[in-house]
C-alpha atoms as a PDB file:
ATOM      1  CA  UNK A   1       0.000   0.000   0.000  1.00  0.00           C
ATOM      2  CA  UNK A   2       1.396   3.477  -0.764  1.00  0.00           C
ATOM      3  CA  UNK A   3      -0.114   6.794   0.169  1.00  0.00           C
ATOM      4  CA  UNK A   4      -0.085   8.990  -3.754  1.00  0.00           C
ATOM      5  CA  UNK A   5      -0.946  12.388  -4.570  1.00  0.00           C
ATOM      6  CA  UNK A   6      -3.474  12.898  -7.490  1.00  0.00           C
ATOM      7  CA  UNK A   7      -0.175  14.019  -9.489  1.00  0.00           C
ATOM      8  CA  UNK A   8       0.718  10.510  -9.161  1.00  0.00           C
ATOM      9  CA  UNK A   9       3.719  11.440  -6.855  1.00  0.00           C
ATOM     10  CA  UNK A  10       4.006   9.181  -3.879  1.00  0.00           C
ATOM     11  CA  UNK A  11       4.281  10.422   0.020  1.00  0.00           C
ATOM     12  CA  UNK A  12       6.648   8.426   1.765  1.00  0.00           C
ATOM     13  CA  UNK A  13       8.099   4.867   1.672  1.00  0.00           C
ATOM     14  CA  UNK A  14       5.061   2.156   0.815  1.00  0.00           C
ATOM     15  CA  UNK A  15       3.750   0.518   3.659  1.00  0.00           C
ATOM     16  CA  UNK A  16       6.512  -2.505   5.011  1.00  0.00           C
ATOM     17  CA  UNK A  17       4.212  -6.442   5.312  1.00  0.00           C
ATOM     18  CA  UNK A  18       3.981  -6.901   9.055  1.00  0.00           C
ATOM     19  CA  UNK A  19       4.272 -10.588  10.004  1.00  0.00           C
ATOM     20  CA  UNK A  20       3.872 -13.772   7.190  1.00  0.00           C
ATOM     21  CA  UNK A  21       2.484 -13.921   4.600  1.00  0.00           C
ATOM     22  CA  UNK A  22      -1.229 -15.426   4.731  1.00  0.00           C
ATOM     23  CA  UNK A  23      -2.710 -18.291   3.661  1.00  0.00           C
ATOM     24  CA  UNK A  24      -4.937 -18.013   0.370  1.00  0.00           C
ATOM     25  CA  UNK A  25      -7.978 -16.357   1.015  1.00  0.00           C
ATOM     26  CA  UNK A  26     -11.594 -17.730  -1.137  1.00  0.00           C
ATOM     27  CA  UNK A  27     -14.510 -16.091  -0.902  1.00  0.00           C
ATOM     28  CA  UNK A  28     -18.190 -16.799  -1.236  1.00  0.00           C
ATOM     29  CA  UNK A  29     -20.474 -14.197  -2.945  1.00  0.00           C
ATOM     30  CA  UNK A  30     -21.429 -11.249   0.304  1.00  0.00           C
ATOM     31  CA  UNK A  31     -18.588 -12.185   2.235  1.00  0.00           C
ATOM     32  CA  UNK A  32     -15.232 -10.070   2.410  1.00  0.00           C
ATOM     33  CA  UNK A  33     -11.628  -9.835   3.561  1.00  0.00           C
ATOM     34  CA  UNK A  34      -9.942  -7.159   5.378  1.00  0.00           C
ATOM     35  CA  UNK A  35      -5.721  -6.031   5.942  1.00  0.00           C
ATOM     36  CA  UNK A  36      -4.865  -4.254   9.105  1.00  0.00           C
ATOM     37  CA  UNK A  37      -2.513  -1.133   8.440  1.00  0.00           C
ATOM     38  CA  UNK A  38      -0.109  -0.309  11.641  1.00  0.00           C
ATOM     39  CA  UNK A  39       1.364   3.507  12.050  1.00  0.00           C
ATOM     40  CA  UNK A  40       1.230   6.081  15.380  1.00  0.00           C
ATOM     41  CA  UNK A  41      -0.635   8.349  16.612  1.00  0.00           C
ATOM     42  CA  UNK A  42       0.093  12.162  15.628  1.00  0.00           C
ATOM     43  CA  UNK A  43       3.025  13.127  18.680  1.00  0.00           C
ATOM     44  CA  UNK A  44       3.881   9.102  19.882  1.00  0.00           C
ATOM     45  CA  UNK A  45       7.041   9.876  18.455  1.00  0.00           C
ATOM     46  CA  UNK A  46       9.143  12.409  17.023  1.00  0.00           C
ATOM     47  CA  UNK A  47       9.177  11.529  13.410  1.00  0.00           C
ATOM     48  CA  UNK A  48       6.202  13.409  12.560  1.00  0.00           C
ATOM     49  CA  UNK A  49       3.023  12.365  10.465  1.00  0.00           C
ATOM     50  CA  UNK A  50       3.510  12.204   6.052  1.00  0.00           C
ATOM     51  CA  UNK A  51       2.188  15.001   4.174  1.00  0.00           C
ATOM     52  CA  UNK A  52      -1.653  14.764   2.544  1.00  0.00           C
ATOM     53  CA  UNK A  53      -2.238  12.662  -0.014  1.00  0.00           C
ATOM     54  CA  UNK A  54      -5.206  11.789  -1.749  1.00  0.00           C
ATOM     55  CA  UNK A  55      -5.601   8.311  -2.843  1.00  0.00           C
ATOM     56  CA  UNK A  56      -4.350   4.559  -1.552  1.00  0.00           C
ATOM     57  CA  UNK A  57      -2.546   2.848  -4.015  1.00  0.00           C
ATOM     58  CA  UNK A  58      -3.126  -1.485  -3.265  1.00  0.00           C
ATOM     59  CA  UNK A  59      -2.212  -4.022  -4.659  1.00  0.00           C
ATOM     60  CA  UNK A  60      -4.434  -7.373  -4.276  1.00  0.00           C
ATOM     61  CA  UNK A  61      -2.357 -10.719  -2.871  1.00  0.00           C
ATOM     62  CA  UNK A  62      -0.863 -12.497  -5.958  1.00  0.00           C
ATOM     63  CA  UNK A  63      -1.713  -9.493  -8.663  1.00  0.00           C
ATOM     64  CA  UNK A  64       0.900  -7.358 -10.161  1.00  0.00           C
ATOM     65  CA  UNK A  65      -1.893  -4.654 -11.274  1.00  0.00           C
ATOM     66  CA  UNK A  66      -2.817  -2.042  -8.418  1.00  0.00           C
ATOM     67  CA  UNK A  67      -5.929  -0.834  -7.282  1.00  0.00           C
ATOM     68  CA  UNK A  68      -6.430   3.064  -6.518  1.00  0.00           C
ATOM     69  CA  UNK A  69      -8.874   3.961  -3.840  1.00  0.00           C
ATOM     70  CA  UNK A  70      -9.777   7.808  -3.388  1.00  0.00           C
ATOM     71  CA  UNK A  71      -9.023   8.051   0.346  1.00  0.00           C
ATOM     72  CA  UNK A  72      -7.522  10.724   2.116  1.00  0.00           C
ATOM     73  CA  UNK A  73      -8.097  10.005   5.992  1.00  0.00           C
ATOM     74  CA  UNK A  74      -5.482   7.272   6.512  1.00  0.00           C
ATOM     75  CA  UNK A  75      -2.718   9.521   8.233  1.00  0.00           C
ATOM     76  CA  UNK A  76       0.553   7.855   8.615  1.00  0.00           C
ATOM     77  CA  UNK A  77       3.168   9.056  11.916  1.00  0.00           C
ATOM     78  CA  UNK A  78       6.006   8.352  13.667  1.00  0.00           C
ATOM     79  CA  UNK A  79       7.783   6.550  11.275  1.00  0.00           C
ATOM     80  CA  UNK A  80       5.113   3.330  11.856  1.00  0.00           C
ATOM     81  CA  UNK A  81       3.802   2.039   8.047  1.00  0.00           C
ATOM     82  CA  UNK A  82       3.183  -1.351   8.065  1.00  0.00           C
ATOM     83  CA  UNK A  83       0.014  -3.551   6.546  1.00  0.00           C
ATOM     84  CA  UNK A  84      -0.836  -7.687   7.976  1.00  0.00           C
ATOM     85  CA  UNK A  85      -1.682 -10.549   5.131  1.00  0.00           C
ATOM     86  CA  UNK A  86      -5.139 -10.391   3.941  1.00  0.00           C
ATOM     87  CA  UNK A  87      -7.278 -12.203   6.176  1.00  0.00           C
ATOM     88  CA  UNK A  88     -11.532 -13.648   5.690  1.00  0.00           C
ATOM     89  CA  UNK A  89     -13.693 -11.295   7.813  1.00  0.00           C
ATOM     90  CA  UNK A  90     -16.013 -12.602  10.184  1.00  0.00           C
ATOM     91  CA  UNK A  91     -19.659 -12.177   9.724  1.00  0.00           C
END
């Protein structure tokens, strides 16, 4: 996952995977599958938060293509970027 302006330019490193990588994930029709991104709260540490950006920049387990997501509320500080395997969700 990378945080990207709508110029394209990136803000910061792309999140680092935290822990192994999952197990395949199937799906039935309805049901989903979530990721849990890891960073600090604003003044936990004195690295400071990432400039704005406007869109999240994913790419899918196993694809090579990313997805773009218009999302600009994900805030990433103190130095703490880090996303888990993809995971099923639980009803």
């Amino acid at each position: 996952m990378s945080l990207i302006r709508r110029d394209g330019s990136t803000v910061g490193a792309p999140a680092t995977r935290e822990g192994a990588a999952g197990a395949p994930v199937a799906l039935r029709p309805g049901r989903a599958a979530h990721a849990t991104l890891h960073t600090l709260n604003e003044g936990v540490s004195d690295a400071g938060c990432r400039g704005e950006h406007d869109l999240l920049k994913i790419y899918p387990p196993g694809s090579y293509d990313p997805v773009t997501l218009r999302d600009s509320r994900v805030r990433v500080c103190g130095g703490t970027f880090t996303v888990t395997a993809v995971a099923p969700s639980r009803a």
